[in-house]
Structure formats: C-alpha cells, structure tokens
Protein backbone atom coordinates (compact mmCIF):
# COMPACT_ATOMS: atom_id res chain seq x y z
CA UNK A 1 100.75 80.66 -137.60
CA UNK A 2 101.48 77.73 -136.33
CA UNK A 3 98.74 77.10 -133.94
CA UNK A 4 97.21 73.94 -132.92
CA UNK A 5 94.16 72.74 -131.75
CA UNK A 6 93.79 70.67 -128.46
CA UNK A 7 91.77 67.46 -128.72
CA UNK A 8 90.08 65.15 -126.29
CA UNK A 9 86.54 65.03 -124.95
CA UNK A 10 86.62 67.83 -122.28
CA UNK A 11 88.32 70.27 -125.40
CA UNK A 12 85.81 70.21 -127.67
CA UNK A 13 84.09 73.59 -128.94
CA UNK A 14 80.70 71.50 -129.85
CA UNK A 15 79.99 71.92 -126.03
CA UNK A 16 79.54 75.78 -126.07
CA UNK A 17 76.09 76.82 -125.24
CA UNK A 18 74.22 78.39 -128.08
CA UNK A 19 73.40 81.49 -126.91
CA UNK A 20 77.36 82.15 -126.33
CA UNK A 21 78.14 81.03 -129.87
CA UNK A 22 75.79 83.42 -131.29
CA UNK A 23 76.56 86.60 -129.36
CA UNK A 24 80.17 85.96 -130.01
CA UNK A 25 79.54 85.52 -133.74
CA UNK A 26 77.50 88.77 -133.63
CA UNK A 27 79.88 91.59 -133.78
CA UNK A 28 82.84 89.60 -134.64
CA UNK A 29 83.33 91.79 -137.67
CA UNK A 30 82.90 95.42 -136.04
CA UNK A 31 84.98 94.03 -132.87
CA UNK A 32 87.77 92.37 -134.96
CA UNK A 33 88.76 95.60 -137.12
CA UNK A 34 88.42 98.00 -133.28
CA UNK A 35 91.06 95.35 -132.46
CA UNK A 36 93.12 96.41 -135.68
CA UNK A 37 93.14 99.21 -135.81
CA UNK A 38 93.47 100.07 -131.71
CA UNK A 39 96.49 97.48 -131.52
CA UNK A 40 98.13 99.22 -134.43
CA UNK A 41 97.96 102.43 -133.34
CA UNK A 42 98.56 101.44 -129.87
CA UNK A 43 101.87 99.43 -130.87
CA UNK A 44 103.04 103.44 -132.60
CA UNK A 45 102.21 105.17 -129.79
CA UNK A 46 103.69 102.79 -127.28
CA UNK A 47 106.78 101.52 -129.02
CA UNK A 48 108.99 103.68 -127.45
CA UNK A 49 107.78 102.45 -124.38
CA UNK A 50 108.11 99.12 -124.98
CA UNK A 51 111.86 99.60 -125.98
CA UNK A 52 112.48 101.45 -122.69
CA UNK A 53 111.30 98.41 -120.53
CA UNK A 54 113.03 95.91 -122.70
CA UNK A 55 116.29 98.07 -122.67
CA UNK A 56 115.82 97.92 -118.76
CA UNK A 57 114.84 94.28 -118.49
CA UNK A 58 117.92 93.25 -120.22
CA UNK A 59 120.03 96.17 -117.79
CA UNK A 60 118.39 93.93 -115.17
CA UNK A 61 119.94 90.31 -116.33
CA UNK A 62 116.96 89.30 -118.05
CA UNK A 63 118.90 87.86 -121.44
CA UNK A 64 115.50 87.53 -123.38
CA UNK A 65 112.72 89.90 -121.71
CA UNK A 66 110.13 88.60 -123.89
CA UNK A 67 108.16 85.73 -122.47
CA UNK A 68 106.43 83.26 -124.58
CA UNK A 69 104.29 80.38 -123.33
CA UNK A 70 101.70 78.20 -125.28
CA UNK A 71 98.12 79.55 -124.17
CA UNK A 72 94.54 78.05 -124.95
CA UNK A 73 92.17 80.18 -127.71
CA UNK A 74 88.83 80.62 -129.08
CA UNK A 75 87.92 76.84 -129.93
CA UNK A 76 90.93 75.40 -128.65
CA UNK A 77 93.15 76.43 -130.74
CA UNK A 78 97.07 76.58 -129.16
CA UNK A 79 98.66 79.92 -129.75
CA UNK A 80 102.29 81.35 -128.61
CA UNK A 81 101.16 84.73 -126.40
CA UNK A 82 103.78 87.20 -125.71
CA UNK A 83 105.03 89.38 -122.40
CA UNK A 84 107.23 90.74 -120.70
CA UNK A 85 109.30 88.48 -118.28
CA UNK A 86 108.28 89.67 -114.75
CA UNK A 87 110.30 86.13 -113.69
CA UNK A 88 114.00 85.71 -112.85
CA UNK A 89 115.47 82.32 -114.05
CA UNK A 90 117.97 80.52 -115.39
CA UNK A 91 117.88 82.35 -118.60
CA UNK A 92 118.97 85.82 -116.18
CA UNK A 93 122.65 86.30 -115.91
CA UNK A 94 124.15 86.46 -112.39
CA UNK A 95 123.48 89.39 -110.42
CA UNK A 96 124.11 91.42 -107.37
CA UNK A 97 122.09 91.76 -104.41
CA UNK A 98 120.94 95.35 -105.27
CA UNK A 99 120.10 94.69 -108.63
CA UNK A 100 118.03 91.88 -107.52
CA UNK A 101 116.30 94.14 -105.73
CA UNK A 102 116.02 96.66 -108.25
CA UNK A 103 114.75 93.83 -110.92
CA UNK A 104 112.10 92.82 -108.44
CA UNK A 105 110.78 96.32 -107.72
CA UNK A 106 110.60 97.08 -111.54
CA UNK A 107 108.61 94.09 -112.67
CA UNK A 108 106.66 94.20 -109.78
CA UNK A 109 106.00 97.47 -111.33
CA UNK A 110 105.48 96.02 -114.44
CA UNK A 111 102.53 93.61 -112.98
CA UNK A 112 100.82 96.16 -111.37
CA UNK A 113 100.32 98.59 -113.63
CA UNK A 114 99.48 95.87 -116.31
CA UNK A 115 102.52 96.98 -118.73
CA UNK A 116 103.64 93.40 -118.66
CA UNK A 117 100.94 92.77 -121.37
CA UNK A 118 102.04 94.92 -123.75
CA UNK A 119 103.54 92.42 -126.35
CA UNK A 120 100.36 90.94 -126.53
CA UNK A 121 99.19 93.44 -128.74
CA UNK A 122 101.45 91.54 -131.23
CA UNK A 123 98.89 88.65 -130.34
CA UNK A 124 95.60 90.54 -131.33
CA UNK A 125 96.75 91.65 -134.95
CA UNK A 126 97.61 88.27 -135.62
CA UNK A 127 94.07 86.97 -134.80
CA UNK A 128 95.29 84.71 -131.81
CA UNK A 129 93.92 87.65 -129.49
CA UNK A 130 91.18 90.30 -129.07
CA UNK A 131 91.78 93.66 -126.80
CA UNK A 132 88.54 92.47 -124.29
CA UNK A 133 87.98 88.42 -123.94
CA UNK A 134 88.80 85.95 -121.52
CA UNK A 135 91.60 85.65 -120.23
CA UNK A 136 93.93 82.73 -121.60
CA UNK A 137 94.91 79.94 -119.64
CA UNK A 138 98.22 77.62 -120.34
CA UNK A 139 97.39 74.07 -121.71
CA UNK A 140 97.96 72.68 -118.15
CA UNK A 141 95.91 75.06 -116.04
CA UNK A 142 93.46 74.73 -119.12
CA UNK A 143 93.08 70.62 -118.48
CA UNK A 144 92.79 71.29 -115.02
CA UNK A 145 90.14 73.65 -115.10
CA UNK A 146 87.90 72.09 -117.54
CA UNK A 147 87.90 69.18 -115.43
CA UNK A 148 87.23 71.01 -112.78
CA UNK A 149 84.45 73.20 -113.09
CA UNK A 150 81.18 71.60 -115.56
CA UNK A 151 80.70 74.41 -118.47
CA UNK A 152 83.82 75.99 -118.24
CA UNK A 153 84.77 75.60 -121.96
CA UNK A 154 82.24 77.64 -122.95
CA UNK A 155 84.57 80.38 -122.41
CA UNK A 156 86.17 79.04 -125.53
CA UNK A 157 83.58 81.07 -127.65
CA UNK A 158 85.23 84.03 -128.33
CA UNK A 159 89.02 85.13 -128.67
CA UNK A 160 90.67 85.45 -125.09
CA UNK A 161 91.71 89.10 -124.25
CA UNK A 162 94.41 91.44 -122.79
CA UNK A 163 91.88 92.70 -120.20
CA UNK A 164 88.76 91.14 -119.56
CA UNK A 165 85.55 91.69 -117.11
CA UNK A 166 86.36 89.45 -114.63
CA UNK A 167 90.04 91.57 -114.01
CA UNK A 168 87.92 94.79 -113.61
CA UNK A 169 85.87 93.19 -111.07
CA UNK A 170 89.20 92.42 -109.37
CA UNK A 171 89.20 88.92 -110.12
CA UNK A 172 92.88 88.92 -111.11
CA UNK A 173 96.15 86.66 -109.78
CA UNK A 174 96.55 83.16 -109.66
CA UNK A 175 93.62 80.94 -109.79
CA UNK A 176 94.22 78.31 -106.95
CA UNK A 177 91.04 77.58 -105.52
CA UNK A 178 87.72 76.49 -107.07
CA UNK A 179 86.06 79.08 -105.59
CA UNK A 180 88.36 81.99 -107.47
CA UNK A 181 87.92 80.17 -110.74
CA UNK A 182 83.55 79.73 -110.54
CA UNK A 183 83.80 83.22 -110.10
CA UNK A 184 86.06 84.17 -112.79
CA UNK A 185 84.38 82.12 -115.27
CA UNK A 186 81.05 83.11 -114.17
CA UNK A 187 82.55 87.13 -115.35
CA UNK A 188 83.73 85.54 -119.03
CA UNK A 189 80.48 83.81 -119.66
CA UNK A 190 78.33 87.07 -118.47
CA UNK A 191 80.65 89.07 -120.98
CA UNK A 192 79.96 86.16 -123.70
CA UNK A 193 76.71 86.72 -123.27
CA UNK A 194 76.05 90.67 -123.72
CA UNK A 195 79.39 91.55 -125.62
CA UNK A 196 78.83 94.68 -127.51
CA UNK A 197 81.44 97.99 -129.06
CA UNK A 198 80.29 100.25 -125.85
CA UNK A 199 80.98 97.02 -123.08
CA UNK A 200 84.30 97.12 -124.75
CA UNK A 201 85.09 100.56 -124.48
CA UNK A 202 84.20 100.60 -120.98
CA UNK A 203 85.95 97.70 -120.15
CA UNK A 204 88.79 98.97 -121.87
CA UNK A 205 88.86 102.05 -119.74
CA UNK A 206 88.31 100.65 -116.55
CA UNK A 207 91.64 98.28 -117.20
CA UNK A 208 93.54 101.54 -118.40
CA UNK A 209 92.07 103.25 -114.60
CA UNK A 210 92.76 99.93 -112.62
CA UNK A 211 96.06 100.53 -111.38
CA UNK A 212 94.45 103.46 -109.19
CA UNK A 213 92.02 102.00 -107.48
CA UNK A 214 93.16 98.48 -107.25
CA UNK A 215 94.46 98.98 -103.50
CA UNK A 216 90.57 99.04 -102.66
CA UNK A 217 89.13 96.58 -104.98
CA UNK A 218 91.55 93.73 -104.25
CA UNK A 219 89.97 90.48 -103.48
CA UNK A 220 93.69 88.47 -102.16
CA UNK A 221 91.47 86.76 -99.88
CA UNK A 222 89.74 84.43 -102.86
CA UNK A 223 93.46 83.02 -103.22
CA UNK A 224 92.56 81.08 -100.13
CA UNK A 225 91.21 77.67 -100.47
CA UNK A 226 87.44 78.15 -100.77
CA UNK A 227 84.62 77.37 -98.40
CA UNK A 228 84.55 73.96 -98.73
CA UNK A 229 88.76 74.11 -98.23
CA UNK A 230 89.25 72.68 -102.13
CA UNK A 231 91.89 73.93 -103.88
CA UNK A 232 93.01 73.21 -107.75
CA UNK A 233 94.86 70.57 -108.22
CA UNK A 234 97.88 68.92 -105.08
CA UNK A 235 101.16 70.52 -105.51
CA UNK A 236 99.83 72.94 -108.89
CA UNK A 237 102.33 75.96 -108.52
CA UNK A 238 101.87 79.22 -110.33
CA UNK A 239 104.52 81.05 -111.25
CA UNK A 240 104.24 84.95 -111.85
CA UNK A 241 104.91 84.31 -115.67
CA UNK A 242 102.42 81.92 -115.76
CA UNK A 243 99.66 83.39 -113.70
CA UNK A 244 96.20 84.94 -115.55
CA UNK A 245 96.21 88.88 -114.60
C-alpha cells in the first residue's frame, strides 16, 4: 500500500544474522493471525474511544488529530504509521492561554498512558505492523542509527510493534545518546531471538499495566549523553510526534 523500500549499503536486510531470520520466520503464521484478530477486535471495542479523543483533539485546535509520518519496517520497507497528534503546530488553530494548557495536559495524558498509539492498530491489519516488535524509527533517525551502532539492522527481521520489550524494561522516550540506543536495541534483538505466543502475551500485558508503575521504573537519566559524553547526531531534535515510546 504504497510502501517503499530504503536502499543503500547500511539498509540492506542480507545483513540480518541468521539466527534472527529464522526465529522471526518461525511463528510468523500463528503471530500474524493473534495480530488479526486482537487488532480487530481491539479497533470494536475501542472505537468509541478513539472518537472521544479525536472529538477532543479537534475541541483542542488540533485541525487533523491524526498524525502520520513515514517509519522504517521489517526489511526496510517505508510504511505511513498512524497516531494521535500529541504536538501543537501550525496545522492547530489559534488558541487561548487556558486551552493551551488544557491541550498540553490532555496529550500529555495521551503519552503516558500510551493511548496515543491507538491508530496504529490500523497499521497491524494492514501488515505494515505487528502488536509486539520493535519499535519503528523515522527514515532519518533510522540512517542515523544504523550508522551509528554496528548490527543494528538486524532489528529489521521482524515487523516493528506498538509495544515492544525494550518499552517494558522502561527503555522508552527519545533516543539521544548512544548509550540509550545499545540498550534499546540490545532488548529488540533479545526479543528477535526467543519470540514466541506466551512472550507476546506477557509483553502485551505488561504494556497494558505500564502506566502504573512507570513512576518507579523510569530510566530519564539514559537521556543524558552517555559515559563517554556521545550523543546522536549535533543539533538532531526530537519532537514528541516523532519520538519512539
């Protein structure tokens, strides 16, 4: 559906390690209908949900509250994932003080409790997504990583996700220093490795239970530069929209 694939010697998917290939591969079949059939019946259940924080988004100035931005897949491939905008811009219509206020409290609501990602259940029945994978990166932070840190496309193995290990773990936020993004990867490539129905479902549960305990699992201090002060990138900005949670 109109997806592309990126090209260029540090994209390739020949580079994934075997054994990541093959576990992916293994239960692509058994995890790929879980995925269709939990989105759909998610997507019921939650609809009226969704329409309530859209209806309030757009109360809020936000003209389109659906955010779309070009993320990096399983073996490259370019795919248009959906969100909620958590970001005021120039698409927002002017606004008050106090509703400024009230628009930053509600999507920092949003963030927090992980509702925000709802829309990309749209993403997992069309195939660009699974429910537990990696977490996507834009095509930027994508180049930037991969040169970055040696093996990191290996990730590429298996169709990102709405919740992943590494956010359980609390590795969640913007990725700004090498340090944050070793670790991060290191989670993906461990899930790669032993990804199975049950990991899922626990997985899944923990991200549905994170809100509650995040207050005492959050690791803010890995935003820092890292030990050896080296951070991703001179002047590389993330913006909330754009940021991996």
């Amino acid at each position: 559906m109109g997806a592309s694939r990126l090209t260029g010697e540090n994209h390739k998917p020949e580079i994934l390690s075997d054994f990541s290939r093959v576990n992916a591969d293994r239960h692509y079949g058994l995890k790929r209908l879980c995925d269709l059939l939990i989105s759909l019946l998610a997507i019921i259940v939650l609809a009226p949900v969704m329409i309530v924080i859209s209806i309030v988004l757009i109360g809020l100035g936000f003209h389109h509250p659906i955010f779309r931005q070009k993320r990096v897949g399983r073996h490259a491939t370019v795919f248009t994932i959906f969100k909620f905008r958590t970001l005021r811009d120039r698409t927002c219509r002017r606004s008050s003080a106090p509703i400024i206020r009230l628009s930053d409290q509600f999507t920092g609501w949003l963030r927090i409790s992980g509702l925000d990602e709802l829309p990309q259940l749209i993403n997992v029945i069309r195939g660009e997504m699974s429910l537990v994978g990696p977490r996507p990166h834009s095509v930027a932070d994508h180049a930037l990583f991969a040169t970055s840190l040696p093996g990191y496309d290996a990730r590429l193995a298996m169709r990102p996700g709405i919740t992943g290990l590494a956010q359980i773990r609390g590795w969640r936020g913007p990725v700004d220093c090498h340090h944050h993004l070793s670790a991060r990867t290191g989670c993906d490539l461990d899930y790669i490795a032993d990804q199975n129905p049950l990991r899922d479902g626990i997985i899944l549960l923990a991200t549905v239970l994170l809100p509650l305990r995040r207050s005492s699992t959050s690791r803010l201090p890995t935003r820092q530069a890292d030990h050896n002060g080296q951070r991703l990138g001179q002047g590389h900005v993330f913006r909330h929209d754009q940021r991996l949670v």
